[in-house]
N, C-alpha and C. Protein backbone atom coordinates (compact mmCIF):
# COMPACT_ATOMS: atom_id res chain seq x y z
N UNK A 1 -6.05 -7.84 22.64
CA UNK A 1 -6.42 -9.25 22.61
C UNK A 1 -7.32 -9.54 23.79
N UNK A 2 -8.69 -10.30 23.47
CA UNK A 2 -9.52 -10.46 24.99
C UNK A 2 -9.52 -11.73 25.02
N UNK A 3 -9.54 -12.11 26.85
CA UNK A 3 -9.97 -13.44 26.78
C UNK A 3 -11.23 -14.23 26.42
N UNK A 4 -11.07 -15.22 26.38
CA UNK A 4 -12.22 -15.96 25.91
C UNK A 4 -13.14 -16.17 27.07
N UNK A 5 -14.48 -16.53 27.26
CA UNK A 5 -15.54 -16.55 28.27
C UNK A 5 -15.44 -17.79 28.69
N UNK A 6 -14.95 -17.90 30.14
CA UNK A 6 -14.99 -19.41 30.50
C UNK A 6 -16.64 -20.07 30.59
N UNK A 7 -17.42 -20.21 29.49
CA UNK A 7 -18.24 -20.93 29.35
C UNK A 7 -19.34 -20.43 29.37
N UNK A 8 -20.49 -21.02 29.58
CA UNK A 8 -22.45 -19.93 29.62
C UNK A 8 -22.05 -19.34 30.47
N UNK A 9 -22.66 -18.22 30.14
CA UNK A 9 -22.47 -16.61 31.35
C UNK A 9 -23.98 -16.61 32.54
N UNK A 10 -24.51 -18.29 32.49
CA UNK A 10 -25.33 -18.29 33.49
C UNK A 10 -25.58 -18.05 34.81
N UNK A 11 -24.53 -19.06 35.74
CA UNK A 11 -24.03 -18.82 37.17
C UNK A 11 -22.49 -18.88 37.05
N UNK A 12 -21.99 -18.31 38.53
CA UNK A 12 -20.65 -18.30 39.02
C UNK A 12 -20.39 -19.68 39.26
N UNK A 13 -21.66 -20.48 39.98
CA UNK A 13 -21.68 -21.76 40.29
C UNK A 13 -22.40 -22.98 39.34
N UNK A 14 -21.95 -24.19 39.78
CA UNK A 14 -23.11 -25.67 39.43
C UNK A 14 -23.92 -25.58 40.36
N UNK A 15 -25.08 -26.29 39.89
CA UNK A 15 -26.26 -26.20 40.83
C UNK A 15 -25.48 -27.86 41.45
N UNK A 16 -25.98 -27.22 42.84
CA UNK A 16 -25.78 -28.51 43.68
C UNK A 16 -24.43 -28.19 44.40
N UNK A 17 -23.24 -27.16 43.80
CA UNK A 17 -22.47 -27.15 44.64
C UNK A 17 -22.21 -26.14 45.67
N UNK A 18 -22.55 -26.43 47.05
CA UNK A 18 -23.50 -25.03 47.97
C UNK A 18 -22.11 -24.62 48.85
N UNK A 19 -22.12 -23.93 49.15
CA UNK A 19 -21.48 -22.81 50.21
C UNK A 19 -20.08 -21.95 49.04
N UNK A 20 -20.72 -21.77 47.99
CA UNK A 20 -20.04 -20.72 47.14
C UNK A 20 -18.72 -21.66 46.26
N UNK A 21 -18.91 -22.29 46.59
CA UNK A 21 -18.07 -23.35 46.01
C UNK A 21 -17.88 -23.42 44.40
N UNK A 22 -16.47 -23.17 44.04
CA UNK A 22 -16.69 -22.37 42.15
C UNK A 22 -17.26 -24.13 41.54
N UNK A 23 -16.99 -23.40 40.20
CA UNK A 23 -18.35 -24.70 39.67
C UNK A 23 -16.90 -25.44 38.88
N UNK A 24 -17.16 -26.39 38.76
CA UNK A 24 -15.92 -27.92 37.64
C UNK A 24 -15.69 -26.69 36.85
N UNK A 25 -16.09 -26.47 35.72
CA UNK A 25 -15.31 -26.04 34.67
C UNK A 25 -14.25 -24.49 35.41
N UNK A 26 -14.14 -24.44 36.57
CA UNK A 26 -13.79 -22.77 36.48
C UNK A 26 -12.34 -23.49 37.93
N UNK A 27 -12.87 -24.47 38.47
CA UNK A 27 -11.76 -25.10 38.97
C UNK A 27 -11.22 -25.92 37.85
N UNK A 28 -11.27 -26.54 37.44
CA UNK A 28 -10.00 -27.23 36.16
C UNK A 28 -9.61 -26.26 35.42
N UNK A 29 -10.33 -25.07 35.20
CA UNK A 29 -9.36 -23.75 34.29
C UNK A 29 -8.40 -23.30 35.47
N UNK A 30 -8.63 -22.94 36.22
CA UNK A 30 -7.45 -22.35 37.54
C UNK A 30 -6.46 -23.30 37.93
N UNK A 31 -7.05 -24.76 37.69
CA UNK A 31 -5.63 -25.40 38.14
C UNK A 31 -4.92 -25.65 36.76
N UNK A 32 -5.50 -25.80 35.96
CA UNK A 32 -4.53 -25.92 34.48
C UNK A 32 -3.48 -24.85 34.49
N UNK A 33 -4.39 -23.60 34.58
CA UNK A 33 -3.70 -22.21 34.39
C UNK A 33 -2.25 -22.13 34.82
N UNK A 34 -2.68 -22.78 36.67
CA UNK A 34 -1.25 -22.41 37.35
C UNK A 34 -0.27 -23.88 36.88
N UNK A 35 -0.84 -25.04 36.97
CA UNK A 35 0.25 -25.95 36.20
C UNK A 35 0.68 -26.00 34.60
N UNK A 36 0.03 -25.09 33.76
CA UNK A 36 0.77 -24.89 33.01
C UNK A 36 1.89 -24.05 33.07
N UNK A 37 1.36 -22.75 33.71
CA UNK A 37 2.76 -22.08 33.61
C UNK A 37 3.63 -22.40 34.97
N UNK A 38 3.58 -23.02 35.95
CA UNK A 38 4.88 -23.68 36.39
C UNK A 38 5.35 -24.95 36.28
N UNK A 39 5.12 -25.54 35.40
CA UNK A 39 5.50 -27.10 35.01
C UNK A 39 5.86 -27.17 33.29
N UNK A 40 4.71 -26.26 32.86
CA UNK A 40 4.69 -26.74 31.16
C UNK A 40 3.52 -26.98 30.72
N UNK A 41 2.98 -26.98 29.37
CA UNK A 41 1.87 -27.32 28.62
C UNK A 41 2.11 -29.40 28.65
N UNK A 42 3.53 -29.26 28.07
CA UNK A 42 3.30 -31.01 27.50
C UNK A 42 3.57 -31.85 29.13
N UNK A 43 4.11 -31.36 30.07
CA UNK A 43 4.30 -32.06 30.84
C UNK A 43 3.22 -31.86 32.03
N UNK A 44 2.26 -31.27 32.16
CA UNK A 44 1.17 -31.77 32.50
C UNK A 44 -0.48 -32.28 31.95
N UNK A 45 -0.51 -33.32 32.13
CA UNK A 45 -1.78 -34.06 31.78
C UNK A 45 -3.17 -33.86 32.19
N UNK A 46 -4.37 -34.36 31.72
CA UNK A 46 -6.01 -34.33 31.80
C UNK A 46 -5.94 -34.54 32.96
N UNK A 47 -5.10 -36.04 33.29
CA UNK A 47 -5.40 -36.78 34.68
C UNK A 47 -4.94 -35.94 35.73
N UNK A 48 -3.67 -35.25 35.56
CA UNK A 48 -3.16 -34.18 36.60
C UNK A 48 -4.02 -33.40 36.82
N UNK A 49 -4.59 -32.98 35.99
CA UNK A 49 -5.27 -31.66 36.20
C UNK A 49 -6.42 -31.51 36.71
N UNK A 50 -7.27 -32.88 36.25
CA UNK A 50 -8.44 -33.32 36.82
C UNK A 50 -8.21 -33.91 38.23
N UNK A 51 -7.17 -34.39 38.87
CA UNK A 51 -6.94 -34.88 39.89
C UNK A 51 -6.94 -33.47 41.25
N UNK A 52 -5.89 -32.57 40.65
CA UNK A 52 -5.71 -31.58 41.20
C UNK A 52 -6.85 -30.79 41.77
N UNK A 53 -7.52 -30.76 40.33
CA UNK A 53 -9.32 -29.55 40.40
C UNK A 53 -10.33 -30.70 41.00
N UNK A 54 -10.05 -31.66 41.87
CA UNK A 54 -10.63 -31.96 42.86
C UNK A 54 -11.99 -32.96 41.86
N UNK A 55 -11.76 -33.61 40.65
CA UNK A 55 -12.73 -34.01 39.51
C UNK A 55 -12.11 -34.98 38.91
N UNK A 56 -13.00 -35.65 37.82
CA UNK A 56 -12.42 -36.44 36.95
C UNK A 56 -12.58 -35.71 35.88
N UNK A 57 -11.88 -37.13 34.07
CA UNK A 57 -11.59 -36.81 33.35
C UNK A 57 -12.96 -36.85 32.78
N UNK A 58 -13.76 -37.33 33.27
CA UNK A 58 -15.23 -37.28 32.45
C UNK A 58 -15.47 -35.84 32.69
N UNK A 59 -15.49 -34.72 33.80
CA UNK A 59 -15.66 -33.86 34.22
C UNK A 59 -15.24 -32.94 33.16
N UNK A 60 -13.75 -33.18 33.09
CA UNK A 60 -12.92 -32.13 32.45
C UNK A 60 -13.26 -32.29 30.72
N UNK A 61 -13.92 -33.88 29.99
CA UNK A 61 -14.02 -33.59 28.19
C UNK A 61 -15.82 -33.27 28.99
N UNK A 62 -16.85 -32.77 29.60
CA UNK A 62 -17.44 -31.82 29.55
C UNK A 62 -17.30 -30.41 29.49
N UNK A 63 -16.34 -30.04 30.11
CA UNK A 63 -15.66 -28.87 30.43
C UNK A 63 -15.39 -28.52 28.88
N UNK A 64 -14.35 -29.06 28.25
CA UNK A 64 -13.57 -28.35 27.56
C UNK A 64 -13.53 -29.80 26.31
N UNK A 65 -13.20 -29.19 25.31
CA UNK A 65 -13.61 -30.16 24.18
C UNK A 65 -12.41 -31.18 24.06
N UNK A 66 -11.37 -30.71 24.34
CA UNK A 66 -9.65 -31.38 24.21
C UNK A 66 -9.11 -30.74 25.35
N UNK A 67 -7.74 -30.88 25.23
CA UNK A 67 -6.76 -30.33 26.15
C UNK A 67 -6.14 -28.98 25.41
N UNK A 68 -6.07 -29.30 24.43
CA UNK A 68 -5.56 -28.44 22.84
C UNK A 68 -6.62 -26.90 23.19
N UNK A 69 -8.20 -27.55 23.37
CA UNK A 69 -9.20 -26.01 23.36
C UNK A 69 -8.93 -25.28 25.26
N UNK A 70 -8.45 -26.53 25.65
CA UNK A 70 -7.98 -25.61 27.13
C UNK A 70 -6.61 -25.04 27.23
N UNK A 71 -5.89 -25.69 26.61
CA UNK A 71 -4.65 -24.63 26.21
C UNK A 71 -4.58 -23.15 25.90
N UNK A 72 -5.56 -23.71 24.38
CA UNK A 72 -6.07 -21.92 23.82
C UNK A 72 -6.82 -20.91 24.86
N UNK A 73 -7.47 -21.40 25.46
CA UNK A 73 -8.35 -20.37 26.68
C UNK A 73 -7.27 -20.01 27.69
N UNK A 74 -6.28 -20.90 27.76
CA UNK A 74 -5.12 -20.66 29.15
C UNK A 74 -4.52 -19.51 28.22
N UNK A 75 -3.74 -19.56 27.25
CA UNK A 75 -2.85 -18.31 26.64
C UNK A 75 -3.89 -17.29 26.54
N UNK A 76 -5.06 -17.43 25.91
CA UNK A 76 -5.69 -16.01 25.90
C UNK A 76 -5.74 -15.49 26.96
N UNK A 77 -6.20 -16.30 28.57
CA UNK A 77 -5.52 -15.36 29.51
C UNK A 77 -4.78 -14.74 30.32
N UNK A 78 -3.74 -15.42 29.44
CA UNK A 78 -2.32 -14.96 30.16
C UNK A 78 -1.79 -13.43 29.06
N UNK A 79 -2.96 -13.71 27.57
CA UNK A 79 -2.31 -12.63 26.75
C UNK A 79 -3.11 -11.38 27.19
N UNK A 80 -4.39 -11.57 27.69
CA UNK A 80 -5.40 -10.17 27.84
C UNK A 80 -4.76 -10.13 29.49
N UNK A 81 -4.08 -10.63 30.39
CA UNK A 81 -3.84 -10.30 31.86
C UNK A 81 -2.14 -9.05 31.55
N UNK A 82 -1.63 -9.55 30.47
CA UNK A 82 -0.63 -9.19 29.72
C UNK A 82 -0.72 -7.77 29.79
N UNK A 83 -1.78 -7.36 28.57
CA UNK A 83 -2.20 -6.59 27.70
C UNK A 83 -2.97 -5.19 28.94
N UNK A 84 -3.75 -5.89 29.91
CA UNK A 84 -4.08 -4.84 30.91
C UNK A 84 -2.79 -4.38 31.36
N UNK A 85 -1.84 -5.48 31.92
CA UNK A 85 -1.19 -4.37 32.82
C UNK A 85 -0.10 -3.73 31.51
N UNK A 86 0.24 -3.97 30.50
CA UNK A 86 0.55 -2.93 29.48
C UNK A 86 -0.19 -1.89 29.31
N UNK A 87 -1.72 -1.68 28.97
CA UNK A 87 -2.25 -0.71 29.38
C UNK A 87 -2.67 0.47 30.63
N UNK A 88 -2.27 0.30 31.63
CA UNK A 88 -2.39 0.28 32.72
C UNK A 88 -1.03 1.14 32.81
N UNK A 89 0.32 0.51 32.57
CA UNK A 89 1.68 1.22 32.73
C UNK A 89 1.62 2.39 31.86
N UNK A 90 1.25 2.26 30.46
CA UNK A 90 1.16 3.66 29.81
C UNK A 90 0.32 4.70 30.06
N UNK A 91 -1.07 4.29 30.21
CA UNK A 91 -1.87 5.30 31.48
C UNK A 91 -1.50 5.58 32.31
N UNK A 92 -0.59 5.22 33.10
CA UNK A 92 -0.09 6.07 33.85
C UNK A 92 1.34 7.17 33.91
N UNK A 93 1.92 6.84 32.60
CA UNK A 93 2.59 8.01 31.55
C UNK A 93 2.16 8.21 30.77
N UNK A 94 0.72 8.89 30.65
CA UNK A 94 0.25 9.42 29.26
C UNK A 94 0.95 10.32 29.04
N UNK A 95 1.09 10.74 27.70
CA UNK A 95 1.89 11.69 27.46
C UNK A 95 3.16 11.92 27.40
N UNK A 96 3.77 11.00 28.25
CA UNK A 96 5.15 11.05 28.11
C UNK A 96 5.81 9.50 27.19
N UNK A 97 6.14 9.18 25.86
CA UNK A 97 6.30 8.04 25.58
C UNK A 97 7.39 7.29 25.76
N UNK A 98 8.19 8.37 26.62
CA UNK A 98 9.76 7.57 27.08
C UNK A 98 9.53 7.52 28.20
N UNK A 99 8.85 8.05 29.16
CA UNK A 99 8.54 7.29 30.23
C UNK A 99 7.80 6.23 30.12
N UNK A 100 6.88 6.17 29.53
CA UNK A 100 6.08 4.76 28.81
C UNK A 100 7.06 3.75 29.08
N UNK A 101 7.61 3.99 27.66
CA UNK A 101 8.99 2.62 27.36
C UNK A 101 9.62 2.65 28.60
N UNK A 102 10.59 3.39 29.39
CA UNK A 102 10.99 3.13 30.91
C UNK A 102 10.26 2.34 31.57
N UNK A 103 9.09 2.95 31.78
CA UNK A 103 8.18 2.16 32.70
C UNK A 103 7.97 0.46 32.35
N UNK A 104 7.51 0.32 30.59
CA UNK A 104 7.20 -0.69 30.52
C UNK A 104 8.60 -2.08 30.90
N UNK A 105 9.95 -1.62 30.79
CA UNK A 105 10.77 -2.35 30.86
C UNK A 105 11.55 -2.52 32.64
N UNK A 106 10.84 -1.37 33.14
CA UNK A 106 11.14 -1.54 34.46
C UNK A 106 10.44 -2.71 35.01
N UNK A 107 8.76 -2.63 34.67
CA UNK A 107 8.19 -3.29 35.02
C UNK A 107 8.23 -4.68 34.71
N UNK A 108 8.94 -4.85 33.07
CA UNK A 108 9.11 -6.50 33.04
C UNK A 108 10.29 -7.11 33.84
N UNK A 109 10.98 -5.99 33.93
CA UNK A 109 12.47 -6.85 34.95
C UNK A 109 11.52 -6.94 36.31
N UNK A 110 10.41 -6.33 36.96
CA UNK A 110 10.39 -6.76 37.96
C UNK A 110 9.50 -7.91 37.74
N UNK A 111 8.35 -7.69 36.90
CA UNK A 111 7.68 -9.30 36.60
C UNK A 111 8.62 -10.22 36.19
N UNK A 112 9.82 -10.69 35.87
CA UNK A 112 10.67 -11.34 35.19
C UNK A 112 11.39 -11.90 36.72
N UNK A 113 11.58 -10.88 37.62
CA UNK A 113 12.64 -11.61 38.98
C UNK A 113 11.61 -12.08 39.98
N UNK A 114 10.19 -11.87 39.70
CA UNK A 114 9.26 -12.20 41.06
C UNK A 114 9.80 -13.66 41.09
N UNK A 115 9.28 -14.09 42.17
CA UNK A 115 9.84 -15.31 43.12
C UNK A 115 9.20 -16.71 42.16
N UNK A 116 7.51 -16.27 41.39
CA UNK A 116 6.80 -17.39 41.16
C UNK A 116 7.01 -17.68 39.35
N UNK A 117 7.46 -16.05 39.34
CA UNK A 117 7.91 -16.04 37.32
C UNK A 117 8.73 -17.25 36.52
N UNK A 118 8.04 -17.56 35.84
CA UNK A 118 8.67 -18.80 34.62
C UNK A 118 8.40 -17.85 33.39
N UNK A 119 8.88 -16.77 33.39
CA UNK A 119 9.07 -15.89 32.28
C UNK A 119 7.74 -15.58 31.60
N UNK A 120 7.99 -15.49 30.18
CA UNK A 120 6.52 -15.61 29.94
C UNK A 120 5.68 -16.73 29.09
N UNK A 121 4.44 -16.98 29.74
CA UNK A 121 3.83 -18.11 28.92
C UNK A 121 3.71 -18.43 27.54
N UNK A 122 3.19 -17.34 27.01
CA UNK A 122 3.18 -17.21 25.70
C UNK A 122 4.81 -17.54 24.86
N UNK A 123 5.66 -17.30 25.21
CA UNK A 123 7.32 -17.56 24.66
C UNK A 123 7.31 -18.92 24.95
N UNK A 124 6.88 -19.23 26.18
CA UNK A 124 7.15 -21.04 26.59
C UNK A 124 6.73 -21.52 25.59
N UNK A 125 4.87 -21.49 25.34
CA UNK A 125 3.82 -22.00 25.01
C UNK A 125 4.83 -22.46 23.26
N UNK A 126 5.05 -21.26 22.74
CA UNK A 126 5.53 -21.29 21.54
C UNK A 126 6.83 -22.10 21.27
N UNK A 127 7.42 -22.93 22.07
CA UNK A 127 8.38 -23.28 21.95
C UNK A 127 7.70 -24.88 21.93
N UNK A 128 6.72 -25.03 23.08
CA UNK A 128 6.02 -26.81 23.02
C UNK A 128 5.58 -26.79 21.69
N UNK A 129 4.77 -25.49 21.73
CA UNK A 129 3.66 -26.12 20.15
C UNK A 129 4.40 -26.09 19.21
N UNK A 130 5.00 -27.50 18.42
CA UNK A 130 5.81 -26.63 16.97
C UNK A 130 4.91 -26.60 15.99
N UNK A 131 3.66 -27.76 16.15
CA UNK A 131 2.38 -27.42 15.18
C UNK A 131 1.91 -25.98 14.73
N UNK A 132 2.17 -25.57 13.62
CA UNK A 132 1.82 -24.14 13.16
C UNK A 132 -0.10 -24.12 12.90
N UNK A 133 -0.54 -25.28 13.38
CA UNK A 133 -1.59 -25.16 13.43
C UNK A 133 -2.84 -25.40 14.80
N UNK A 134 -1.78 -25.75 15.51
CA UNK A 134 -2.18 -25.59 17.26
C UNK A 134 -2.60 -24.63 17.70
N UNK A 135 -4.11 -24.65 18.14
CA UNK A 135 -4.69 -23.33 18.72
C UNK A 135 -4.21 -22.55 19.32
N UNK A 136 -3.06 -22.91 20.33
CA UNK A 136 -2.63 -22.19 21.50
C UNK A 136 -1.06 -21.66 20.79
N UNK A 137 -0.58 -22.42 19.62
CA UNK A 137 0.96 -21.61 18.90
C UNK A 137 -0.62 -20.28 18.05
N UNK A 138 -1.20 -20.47 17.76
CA UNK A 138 -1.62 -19.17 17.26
C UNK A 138 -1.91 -17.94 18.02
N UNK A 139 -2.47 -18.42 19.22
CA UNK A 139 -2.42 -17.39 20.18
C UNK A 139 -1.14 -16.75 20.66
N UNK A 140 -0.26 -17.53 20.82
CA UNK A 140 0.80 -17.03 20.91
C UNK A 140 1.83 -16.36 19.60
N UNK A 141 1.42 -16.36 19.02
CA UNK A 141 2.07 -15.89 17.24
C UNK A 141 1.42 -14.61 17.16
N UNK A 142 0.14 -14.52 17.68
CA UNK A 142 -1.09 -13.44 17.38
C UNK A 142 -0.39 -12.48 18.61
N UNK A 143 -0.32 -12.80 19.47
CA UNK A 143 0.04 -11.57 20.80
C UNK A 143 1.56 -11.21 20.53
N UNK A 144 2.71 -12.10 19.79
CA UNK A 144 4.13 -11.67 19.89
C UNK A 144 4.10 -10.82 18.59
N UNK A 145 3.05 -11.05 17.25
CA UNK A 145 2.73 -10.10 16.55
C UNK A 145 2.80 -8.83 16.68
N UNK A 146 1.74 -8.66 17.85
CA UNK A 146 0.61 -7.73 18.30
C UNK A 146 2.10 -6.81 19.01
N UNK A 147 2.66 -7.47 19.92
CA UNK A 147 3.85 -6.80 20.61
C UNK A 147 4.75 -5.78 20.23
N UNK A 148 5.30 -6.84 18.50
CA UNK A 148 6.44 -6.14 17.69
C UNK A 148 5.63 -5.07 17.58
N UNK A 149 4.45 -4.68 17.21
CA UNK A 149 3.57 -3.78 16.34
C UNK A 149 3.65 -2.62 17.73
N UNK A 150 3.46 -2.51 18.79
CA UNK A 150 3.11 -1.69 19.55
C UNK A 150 4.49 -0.99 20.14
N UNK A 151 5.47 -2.20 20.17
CA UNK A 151 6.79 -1.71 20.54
C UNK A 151 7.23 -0.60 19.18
N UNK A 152 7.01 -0.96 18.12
CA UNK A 152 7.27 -0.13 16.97
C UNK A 152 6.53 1.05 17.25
N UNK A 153 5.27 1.35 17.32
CA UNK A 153 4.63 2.21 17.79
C UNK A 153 4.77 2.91 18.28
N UNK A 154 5.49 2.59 19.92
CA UNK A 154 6.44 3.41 20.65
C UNK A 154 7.38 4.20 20.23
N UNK A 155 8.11 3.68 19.30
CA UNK A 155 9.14 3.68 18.68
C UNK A 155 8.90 5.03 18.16
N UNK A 156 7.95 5.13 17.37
CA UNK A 156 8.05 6.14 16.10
C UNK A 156 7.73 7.31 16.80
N UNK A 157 6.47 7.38 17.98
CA UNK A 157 5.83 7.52 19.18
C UNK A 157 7.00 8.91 19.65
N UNK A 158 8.07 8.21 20.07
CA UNK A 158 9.02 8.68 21.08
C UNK A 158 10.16 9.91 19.90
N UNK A 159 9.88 9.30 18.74
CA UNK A 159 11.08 10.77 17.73
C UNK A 159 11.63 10.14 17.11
N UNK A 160 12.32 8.86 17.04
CA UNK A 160 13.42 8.51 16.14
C UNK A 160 13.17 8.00 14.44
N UNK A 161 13.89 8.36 14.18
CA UNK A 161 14.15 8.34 12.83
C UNK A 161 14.44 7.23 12.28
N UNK A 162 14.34 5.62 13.32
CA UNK A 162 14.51 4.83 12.76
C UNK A 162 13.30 3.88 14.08
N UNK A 163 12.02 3.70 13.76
CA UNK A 163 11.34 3.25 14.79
C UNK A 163 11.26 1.71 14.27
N UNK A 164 11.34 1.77 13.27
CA UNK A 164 11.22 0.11 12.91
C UNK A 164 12.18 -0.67 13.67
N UNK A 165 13.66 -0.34 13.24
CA UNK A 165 14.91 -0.74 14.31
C UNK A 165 14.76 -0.58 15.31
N UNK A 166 13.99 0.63 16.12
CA UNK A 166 14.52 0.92 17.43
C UNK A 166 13.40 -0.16 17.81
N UNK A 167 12.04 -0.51 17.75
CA UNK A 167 10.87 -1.43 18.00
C UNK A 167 11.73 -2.63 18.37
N UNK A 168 12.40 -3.42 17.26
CA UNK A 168 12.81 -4.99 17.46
C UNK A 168 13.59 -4.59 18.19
N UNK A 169 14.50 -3.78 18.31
CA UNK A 169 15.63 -3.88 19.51
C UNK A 169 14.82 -3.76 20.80
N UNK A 170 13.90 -2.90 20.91
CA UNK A 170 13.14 -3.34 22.10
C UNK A 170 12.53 -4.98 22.04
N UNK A 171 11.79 -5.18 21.55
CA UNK A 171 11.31 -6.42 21.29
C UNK A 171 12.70 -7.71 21.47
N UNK A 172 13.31 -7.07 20.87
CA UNK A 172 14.41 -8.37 21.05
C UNK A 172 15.09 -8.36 22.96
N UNK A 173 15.14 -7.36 23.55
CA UNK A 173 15.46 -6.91 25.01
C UNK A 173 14.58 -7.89 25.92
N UNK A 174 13.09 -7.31 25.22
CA UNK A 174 12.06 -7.66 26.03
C UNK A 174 11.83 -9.37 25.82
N UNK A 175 11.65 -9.79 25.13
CA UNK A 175 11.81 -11.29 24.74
C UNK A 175 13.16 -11.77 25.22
N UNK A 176 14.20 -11.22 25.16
CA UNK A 176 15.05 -12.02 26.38
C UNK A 176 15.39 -12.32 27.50
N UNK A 177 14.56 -11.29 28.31
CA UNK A 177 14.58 -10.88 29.42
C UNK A 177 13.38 -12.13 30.09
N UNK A 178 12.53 -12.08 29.82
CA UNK A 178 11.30 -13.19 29.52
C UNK A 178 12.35 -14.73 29.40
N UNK A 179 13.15 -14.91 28.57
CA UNK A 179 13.52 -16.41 28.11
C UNK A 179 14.67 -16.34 29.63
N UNK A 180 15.69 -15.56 29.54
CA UNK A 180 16.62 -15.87 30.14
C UNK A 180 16.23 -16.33 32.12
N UNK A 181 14.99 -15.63 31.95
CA UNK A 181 14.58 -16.20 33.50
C UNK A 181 14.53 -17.59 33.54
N UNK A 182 14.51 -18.62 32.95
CA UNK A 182 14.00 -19.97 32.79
C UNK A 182 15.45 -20.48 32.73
N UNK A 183 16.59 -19.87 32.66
CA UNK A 183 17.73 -20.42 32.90
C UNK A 183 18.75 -19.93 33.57
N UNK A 184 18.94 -18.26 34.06
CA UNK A 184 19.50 -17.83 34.89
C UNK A 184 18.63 -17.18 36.31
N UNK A 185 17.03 -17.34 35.75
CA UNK A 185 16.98 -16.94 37.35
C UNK A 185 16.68 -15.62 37.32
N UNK A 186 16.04 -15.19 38.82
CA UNK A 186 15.96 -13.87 39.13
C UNK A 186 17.29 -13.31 38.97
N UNK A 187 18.16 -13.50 39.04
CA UNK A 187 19.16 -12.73 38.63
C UNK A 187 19.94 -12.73 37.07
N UNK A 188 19.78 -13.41 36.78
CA UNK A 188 19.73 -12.66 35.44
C UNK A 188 19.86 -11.47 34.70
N UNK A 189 19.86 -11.72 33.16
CA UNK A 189 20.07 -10.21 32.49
C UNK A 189 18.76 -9.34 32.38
N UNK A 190 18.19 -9.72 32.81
CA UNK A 190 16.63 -8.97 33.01
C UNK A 190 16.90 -7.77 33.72
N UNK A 191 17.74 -7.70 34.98
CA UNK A 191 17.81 -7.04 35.96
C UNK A 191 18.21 -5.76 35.15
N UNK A 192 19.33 -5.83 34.34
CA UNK A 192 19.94 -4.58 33.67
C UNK A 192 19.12 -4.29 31.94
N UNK A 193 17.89 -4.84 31.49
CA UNK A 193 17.06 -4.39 31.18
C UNK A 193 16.49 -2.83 30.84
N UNK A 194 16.42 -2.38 31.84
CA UNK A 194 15.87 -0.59 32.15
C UNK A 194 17.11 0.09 31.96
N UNK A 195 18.29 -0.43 31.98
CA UNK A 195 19.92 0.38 31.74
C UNK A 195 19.96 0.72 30.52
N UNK A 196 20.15 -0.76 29.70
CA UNK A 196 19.78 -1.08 28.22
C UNK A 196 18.78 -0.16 27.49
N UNK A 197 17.56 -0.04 27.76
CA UNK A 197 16.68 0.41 27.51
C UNK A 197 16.85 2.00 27.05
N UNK A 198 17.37 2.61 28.52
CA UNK A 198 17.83 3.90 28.44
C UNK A 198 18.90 4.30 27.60
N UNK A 199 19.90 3.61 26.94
CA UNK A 199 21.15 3.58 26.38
C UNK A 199 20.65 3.64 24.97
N UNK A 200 19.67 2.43 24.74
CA UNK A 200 18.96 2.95 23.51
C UNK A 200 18.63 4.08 22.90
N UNK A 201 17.57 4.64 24.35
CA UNK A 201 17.21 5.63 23.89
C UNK A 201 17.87 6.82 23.61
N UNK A 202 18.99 7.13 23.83
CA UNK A 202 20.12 7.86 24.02
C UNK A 202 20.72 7.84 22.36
N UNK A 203 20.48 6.77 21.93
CA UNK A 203 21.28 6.26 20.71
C UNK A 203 20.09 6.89 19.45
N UNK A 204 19.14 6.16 20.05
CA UNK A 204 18.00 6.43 18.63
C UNK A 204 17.25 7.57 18.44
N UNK A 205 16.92 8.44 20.14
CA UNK A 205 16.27 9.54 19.86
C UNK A 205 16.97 10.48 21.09
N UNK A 206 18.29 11.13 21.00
CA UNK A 206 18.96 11.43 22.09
C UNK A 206 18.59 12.92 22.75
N UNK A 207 17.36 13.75 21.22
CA UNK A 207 16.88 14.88 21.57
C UNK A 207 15.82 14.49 22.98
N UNK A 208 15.22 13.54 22.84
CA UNK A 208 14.34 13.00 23.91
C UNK A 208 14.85 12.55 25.12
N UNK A 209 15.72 11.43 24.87
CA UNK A 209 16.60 11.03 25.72
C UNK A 209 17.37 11.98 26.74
N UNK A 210 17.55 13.24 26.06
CA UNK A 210 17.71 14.23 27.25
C UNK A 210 17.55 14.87 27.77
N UNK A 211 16.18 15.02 27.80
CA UNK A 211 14.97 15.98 28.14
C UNK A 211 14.93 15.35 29.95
């Protein structure tokens, strides 16, 4: 999944705004970004956001057509920032696809307990939008898609004889681990995540599992 281009690929800057100073549309995307995912989509506003990014609201319907088309640009890059460091963890177990899966679930318990984590956006996002036709519930429908599909992948990937099952049971781990931060906290069941994980694997492909 890639993100979308925050706007003409002309300058970094507006003309007129001098000593490197980012340009309106690229400050109201950075402050949306971070007040959406620590506050919420519905509970912050144009006016917040435009207040924040140092602008008005005339500023921000140049910028961006609605709040709805800045939503959609916020999840796409929370889904392609996603998607690198998923790529990124399996490159660095090529070859091995149970270290893969280890890795990938180590790494969400530790993205899941960092200090600034509100789990993940995309799970939030999907819970505000109930519109099945909201730009930003599709983005998020399109990447938790994309997820089941790759966790399955793994799945079949790693030996077992049942990768479809063994996929959602990952998927279902990993998606809770993500929700339950938003109500228990860095400490949470996230933490025992990578235990889980391993126990699985023990269960579904135990020739691997004990290698």
């Amino acid at each position: 999944m890639r993100a979308k281009t925050a706007g003409p690929a002309a300058s970094a800057h507006e003309p007129g705004e001098a000593g490197g100073k980012p340009r309106v549309r690229d400050r109201i995307f950075e402050t949306a970004c971070d007040l959406f995912y620590q506050h919420g989509i519905r509970e912050v506003g144009v006016d917040q956001i435009a207040a924040e990014a140092g602008t008005n609201k005339m500023s921000f319907y140049r910028s961006f057509g609605s709040k709805d088309e800045l939503i959609a640009e916020y999840l796409e890059k929370k889904a392609a920032e996603f998607w690198q460091w998923w790529d990124g963890t399996l490159a660095a177990h090529a070859g091995d696809t149970r270290a893969q899966i280890l890795a990938l679930f180590d790494g969400i318990a530790s993205r899941v307990c960092a200090e600034r984590s509100r789990g993940c956006a995309l799970a939030n996002a999907s819970v505000e939008l109930s519109a099945e036709d909201h730009p930003g519930r599709r983005v998020a429908i399109a990447k938790k898609r994309e997820m089941r599909r790759r966790l399955r992948e793994l799945a079949a990937a790693v030996g077992t004889e049942r990768p479809e099952e063994l996929g959602d049971a990952l998927m279902l781990l990993m998606e809770g681990s993500f929700v339950s931060r938003l109500t228990l906290c860095s400490e949470g069941p996230a933490r025992q995540a990578g235990a889980v994980v391993r126990q699985l694997l023990e269960i579904y492909a135990p020739g691997i599992a004990a290698r």
